[in-house]
PDB file of N, CA and C in Angstrom:
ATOM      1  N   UNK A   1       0.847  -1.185   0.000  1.00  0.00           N
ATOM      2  CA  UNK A   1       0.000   0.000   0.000  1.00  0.00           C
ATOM      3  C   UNK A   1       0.889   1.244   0.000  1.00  0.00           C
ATOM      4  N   UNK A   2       0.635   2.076  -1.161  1.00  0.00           N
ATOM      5  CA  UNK A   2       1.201   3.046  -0.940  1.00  0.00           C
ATOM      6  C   UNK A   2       0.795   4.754   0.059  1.00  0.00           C
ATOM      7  N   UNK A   3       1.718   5.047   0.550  1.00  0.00           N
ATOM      8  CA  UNK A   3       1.437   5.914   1.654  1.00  0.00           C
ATOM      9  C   UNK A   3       1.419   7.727   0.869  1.00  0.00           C
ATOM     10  N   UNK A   4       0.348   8.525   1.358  1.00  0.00           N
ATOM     11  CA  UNK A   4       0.302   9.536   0.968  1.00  0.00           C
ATOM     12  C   UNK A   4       0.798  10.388   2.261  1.00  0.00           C
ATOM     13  N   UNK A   5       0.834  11.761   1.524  1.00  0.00           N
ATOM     14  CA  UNK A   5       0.939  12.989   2.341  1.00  0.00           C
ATOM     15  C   UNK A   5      -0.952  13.007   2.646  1.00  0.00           C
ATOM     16  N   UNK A   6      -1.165  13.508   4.527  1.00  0.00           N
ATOM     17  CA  UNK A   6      -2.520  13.810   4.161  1.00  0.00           C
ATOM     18  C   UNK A   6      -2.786  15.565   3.854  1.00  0.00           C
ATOM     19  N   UNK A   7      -4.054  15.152   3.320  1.00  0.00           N
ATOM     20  CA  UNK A   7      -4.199  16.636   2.827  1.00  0.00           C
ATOM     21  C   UNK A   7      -4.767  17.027   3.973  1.00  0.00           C
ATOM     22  N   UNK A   8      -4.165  18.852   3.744  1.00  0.00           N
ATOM     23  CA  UNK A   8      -4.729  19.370   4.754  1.00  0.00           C
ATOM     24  C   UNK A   8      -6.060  20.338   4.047  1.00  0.00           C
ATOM     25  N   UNK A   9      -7.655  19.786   4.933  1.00  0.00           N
ATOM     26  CA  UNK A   9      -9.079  20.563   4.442  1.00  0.00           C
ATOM     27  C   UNK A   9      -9.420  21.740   5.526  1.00  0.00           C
ATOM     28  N   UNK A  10      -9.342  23.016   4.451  1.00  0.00           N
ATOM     29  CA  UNK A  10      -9.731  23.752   5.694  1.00  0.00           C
ATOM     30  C   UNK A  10      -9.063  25.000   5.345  1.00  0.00           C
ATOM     31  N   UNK A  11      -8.356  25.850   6.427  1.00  0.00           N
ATOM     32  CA  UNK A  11      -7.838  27.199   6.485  1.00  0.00           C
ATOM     33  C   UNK A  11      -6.560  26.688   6.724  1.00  0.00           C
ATOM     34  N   UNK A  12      -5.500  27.175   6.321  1.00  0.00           N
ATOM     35  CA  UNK A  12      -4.256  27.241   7.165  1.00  0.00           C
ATOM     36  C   UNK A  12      -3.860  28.672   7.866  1.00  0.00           C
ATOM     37  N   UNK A  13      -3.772  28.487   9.248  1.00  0.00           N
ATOM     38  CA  UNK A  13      -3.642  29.967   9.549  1.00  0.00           C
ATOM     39  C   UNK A  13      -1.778  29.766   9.755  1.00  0.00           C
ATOM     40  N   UNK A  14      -1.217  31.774   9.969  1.00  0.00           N
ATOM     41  CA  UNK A  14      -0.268  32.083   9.824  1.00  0.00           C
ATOM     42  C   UNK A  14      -0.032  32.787  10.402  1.00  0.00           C
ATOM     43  N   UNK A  15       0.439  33.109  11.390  1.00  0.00           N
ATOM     44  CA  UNK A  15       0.416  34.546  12.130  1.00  0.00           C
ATOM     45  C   UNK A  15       1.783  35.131  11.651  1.00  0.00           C
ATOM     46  N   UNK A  16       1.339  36.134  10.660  1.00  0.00           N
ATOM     47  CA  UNK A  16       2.685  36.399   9.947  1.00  0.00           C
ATOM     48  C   UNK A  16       3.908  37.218  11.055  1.00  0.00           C
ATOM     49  N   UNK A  17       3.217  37.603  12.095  1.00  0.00           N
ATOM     50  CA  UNK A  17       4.451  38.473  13.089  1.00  0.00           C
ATOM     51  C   UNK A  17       5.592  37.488  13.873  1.00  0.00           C
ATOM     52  N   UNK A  18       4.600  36.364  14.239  1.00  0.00           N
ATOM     53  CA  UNK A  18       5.774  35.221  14.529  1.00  0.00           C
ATOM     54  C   UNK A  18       6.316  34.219  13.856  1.00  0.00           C
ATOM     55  N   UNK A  19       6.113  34.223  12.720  1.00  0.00           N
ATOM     56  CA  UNK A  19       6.688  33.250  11.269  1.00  0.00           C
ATOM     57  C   UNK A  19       6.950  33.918   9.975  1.00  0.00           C
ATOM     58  N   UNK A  20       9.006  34.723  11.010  1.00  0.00           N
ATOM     59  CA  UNK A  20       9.226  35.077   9.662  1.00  0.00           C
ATOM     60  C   UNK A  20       9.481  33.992   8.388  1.00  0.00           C
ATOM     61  N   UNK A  21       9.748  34.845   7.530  1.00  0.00           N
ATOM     62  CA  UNK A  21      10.377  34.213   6.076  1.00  0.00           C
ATOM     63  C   UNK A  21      11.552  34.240   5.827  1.00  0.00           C
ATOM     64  N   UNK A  22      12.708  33.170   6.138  1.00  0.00           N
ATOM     65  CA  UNK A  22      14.360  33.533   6.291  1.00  0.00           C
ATOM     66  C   UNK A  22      14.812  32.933   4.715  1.00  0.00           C
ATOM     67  N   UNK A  23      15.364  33.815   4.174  1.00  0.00           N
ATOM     68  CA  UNK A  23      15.698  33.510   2.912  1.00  0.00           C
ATOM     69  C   UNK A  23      17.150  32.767   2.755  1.00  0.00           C
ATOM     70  N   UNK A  24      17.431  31.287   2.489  1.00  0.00           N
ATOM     71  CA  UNK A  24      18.531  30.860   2.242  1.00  0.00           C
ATOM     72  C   UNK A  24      19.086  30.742   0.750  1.00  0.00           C
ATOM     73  N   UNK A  25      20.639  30.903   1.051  1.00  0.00           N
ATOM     74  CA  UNK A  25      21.398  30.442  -0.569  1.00  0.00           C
ATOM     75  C   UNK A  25      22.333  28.957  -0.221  1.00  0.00           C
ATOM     76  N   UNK A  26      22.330  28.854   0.727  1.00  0.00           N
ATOM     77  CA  UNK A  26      22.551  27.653   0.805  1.00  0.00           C
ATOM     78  C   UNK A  26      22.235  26.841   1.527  1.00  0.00           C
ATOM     79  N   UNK A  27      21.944  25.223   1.460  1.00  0.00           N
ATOM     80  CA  UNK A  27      21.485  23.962   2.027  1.00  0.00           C
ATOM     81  C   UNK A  27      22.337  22.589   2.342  1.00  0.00           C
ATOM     82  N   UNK A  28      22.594  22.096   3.251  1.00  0.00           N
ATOM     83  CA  UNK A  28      23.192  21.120   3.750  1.00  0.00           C
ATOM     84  C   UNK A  28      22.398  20.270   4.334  1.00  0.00           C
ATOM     85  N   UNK A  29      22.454  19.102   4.012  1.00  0.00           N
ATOM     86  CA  UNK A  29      21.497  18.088   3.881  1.00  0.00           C
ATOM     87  C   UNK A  29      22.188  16.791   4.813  1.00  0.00           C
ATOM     88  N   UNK A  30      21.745  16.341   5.741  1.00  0.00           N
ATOM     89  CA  UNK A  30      22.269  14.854   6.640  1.00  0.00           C
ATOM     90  C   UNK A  30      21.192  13.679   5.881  1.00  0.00           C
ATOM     91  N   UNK A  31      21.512  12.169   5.525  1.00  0.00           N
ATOM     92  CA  UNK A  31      20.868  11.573   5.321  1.00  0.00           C
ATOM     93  C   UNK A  31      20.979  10.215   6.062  1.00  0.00           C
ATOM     94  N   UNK A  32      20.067   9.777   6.902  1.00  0.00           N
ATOM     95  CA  UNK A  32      20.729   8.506   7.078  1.00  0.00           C
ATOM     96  C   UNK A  32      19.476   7.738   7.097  1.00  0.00           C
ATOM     97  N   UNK A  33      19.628   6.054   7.655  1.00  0.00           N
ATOM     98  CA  UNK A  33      18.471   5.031   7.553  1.00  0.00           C
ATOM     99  C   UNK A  33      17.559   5.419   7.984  1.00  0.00           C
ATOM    100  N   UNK A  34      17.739   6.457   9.178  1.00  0.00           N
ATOM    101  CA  UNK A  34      16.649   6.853  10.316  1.00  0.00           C
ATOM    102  C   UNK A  34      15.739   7.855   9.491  1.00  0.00           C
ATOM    103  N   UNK A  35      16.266   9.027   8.645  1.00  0.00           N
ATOM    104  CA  UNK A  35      15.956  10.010   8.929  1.00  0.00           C
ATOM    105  C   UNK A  35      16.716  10.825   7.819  1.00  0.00           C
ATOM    106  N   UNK A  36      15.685  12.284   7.413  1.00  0.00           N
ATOM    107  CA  UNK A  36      16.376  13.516   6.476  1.00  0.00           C
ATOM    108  C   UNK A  36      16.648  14.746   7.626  1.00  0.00           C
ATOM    109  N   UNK A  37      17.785  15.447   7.860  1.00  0.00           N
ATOM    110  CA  UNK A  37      17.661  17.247   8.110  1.00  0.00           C
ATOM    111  C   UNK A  37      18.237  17.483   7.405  1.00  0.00           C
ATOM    112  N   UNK A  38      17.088  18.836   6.831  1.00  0.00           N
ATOM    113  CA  UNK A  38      17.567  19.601   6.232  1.00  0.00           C
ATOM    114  C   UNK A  38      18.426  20.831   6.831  1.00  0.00           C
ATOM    115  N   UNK A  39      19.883  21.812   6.553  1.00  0.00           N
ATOM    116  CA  UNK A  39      19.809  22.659   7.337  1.00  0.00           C
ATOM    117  C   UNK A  39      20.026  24.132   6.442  1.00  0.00           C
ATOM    118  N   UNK A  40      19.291  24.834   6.894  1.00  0.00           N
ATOM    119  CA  UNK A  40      18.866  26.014   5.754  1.00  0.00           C
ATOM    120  C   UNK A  40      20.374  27.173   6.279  1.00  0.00           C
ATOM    121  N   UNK A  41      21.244  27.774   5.528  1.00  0.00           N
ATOM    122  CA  UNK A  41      21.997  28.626   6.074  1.00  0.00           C
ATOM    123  C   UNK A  41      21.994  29.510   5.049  1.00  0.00           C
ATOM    124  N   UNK A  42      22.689  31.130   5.653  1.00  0.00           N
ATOM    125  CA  UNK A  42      23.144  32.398   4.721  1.00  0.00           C
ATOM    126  C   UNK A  42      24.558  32.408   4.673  1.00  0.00           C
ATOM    127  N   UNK A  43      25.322  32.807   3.356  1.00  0.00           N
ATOM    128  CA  UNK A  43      26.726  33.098   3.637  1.00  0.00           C
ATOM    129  C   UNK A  43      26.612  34.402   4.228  1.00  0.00           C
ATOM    130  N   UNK A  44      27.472  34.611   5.183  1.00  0.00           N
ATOM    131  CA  UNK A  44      27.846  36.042   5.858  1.00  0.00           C
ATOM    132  C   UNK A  44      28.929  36.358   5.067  1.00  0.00           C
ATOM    133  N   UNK A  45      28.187  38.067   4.785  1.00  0.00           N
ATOM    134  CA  UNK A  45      28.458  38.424   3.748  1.00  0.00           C
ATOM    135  C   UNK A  45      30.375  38.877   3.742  1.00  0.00           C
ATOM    136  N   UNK A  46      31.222  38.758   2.943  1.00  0.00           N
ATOM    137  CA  UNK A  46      32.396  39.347   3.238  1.00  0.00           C
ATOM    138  C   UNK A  46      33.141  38.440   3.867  1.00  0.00           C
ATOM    139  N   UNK A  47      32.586  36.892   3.434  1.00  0.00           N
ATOM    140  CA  UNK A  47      33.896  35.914   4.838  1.00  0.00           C
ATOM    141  C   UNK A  47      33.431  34.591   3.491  1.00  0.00           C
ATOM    142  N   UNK A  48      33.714  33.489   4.253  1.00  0.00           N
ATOM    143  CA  UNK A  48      33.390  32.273   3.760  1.00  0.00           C
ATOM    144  C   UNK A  48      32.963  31.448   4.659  1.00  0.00           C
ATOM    145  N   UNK A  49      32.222  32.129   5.829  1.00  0.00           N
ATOM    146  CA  UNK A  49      31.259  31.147   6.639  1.00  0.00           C
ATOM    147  C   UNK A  49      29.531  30.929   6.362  1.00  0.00           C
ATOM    148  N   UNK A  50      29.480  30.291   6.392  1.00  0.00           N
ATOM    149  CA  UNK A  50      27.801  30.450   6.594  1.00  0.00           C
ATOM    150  C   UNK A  50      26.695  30.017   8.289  1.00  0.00           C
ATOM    151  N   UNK A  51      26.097  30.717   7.738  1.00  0.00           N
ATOM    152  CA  UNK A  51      25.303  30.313   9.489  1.00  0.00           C
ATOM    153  C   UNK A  51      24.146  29.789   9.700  1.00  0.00           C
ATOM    154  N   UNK A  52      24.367  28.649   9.933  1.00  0.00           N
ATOM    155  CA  UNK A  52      22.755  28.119  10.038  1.00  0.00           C
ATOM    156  C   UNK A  52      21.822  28.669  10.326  1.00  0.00           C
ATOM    157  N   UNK A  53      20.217  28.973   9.619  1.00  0.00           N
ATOM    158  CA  UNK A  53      19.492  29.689  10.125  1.00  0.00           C
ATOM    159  C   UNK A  53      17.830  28.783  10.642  1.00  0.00           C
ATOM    160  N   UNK A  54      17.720  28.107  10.168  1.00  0.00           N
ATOM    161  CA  UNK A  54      16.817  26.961  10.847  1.00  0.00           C
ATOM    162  C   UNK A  54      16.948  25.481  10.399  1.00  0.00           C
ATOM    163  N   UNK A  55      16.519  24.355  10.426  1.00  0.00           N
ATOM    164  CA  UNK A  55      16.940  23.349  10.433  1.00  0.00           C
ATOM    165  C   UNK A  55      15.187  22.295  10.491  1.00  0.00           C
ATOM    166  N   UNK A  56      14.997  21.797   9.335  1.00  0.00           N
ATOM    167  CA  UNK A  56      13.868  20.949   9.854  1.00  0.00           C
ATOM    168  C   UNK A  56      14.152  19.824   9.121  1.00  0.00           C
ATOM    169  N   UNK A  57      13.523  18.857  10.303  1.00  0.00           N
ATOM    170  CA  UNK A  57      13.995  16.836  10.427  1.00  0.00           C
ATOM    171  C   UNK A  57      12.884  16.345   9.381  1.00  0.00           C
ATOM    172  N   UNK A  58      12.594  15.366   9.281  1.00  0.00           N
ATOM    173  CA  UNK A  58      11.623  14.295   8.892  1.00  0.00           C
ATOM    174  C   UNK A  58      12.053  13.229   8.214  1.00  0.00           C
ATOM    175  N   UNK A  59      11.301  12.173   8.554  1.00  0.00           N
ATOM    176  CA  UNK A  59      11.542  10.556   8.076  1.00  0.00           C
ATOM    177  C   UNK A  59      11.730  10.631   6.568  1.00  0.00           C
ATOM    178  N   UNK A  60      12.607   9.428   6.076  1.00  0.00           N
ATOM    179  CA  UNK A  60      12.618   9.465   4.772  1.00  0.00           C
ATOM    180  C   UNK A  60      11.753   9.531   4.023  1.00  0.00           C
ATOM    181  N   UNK A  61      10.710   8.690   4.596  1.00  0.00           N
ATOM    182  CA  UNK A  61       9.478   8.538   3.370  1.00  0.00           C
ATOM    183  C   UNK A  61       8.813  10.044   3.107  1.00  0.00           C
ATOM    184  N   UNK A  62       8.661  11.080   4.826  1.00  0.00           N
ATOM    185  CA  UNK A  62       8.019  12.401   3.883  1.00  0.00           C
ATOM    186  C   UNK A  62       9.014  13.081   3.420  1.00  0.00           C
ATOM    187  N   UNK A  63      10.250  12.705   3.646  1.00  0.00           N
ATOM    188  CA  UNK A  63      11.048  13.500   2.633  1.00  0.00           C
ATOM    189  C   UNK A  63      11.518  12.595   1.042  1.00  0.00           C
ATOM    190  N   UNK A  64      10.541  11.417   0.797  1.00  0.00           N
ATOM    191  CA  UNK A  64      10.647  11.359  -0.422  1.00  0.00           C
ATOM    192  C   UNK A  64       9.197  12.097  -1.327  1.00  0.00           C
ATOM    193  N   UNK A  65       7.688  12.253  -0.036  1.00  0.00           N
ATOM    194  CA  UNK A  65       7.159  12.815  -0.527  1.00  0.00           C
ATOM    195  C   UNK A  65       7.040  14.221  -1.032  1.00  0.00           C
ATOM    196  N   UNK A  66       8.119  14.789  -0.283  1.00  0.00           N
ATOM    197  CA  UNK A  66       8.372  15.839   0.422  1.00  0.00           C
ATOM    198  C   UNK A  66       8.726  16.269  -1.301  1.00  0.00           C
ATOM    199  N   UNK A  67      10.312  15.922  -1.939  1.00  0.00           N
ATOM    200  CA  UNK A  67      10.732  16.136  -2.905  1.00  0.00           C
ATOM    201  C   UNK A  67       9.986  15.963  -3.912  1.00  0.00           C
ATOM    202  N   UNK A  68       9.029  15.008  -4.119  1.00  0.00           N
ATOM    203  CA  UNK A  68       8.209  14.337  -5.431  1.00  0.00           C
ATOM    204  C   UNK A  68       6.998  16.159  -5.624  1.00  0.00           C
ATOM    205  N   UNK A  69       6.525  16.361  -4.676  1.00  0.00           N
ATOM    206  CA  UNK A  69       5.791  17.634  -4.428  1.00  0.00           C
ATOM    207  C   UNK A  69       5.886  18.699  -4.967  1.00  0.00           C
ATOM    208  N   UNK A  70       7.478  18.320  -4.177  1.00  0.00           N
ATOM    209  CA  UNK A  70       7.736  20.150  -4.510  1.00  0.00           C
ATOM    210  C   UNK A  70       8.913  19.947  -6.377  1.00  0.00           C
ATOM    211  N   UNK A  71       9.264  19.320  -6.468  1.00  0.00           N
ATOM    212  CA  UNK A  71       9.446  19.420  -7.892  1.00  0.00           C
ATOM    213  C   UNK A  71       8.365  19.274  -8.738  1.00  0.00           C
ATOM    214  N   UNK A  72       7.174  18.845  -8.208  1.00  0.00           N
ATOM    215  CA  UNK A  72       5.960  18.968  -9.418  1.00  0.00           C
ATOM    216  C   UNK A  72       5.500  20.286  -9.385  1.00  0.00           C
ATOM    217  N   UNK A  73       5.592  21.130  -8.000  1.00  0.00           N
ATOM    218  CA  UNK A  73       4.977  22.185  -7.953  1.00  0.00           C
ATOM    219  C   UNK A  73       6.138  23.418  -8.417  1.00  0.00           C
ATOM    220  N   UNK A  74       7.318  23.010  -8.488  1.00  0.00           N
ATOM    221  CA  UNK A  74       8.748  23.836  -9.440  1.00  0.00           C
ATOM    222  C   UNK A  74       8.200  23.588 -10.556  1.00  0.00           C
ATOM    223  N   UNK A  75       7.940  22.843 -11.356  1.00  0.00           N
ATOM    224  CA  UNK A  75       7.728  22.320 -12.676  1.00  0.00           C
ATOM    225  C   UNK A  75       6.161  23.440 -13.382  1.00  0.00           C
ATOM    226  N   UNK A  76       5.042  22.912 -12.523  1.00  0.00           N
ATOM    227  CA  UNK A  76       4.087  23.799 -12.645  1.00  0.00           C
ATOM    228  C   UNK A  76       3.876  25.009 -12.655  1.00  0.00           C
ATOM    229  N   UNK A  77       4.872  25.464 -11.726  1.00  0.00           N
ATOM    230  CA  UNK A  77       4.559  27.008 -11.289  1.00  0.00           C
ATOM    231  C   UNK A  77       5.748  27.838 -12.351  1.00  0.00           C
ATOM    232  N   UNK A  78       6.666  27.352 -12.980  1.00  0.00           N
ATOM    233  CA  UNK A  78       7.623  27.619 -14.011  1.00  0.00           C
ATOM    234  C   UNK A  78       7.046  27.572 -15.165  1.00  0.00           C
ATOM    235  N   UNK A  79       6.086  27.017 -15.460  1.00  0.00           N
ATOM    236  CA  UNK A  79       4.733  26.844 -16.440  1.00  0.00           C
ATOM    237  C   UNK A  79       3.786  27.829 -17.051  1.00  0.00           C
ATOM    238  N   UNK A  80       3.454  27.803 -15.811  1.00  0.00           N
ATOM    239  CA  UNK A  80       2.245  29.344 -15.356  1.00  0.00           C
ATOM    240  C   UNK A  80       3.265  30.822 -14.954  1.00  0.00           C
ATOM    241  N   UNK A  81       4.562  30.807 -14.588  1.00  0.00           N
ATOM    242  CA  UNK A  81       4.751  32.259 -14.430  1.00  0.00           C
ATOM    243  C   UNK A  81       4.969  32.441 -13.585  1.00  0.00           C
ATOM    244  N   UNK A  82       4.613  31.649 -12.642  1.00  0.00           N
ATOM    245  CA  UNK A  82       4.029  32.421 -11.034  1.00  0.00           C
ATOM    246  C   UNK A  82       4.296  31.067  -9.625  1.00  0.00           C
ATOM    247  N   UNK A  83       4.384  31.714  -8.847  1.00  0.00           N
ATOM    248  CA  UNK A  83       4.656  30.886  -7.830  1.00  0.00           C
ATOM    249  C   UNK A  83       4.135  31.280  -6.400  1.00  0.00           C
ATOM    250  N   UNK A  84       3.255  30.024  -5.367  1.00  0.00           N
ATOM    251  CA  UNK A  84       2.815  30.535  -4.219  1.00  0.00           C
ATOM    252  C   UNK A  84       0.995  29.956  -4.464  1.00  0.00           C
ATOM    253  N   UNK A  85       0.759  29.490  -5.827  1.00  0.00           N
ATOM    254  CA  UNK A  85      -0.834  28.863  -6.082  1.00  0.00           C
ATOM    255  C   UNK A  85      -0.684  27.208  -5.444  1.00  0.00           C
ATOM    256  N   UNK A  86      -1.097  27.218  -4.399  1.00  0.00           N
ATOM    257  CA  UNK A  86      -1.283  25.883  -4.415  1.00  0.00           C
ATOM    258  C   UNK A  86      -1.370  24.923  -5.858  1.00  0.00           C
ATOM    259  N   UNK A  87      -1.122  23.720  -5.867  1.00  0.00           N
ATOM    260  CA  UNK A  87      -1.687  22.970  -7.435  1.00  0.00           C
ATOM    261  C   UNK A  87      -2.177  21.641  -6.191  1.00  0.00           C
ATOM    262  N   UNK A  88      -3.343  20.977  -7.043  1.00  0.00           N
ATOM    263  CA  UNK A  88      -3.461  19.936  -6.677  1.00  0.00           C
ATOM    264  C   UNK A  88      -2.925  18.449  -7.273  1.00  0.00           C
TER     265      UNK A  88
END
């Protein structure tokens, strides 16, 4: 049986004052049997460090759904122009 993402029916709320939007250029990725983190960082500007700026886990399987998703929704939204429309 194959396993889905469930959908979420309904509103998604956001309280935009406590969930900023941190913009990364670069990604470092851990993979192992257990488990995906991702870890999102910025280069600081004028050096060659970068600094981690958040970091989120999940099991392989939603991070194979995870990828299958969001490259359909890269693919689509590169299509149309535009990006941020949900697709189903």
């Amino acid at each position: 049986m194959e396993n889905k993402q469930p959908v979420v029916q309904g509103n998604v709320n956001i309280n935009m004052d406590a969930t900023p939007v941190y913009y990364t250029d670069v990604i470092f990725w851990n993979i192992s049997p257990h488990g995906v983190v991702l870890n999102f960082g910025q280069v600081i500007m004028g050096s060659n460090q970068v600094k981690i700026i958040t970091r989120v886990g999940m099991s392989r399987e939603h991070a194979k759904i995870f990828m299958a998703g969001f490259s359909k929704n890269m693919v689509l939204t590169e299509a149309q122009g535009q990006t941020g429309k949900p697709v189903s």
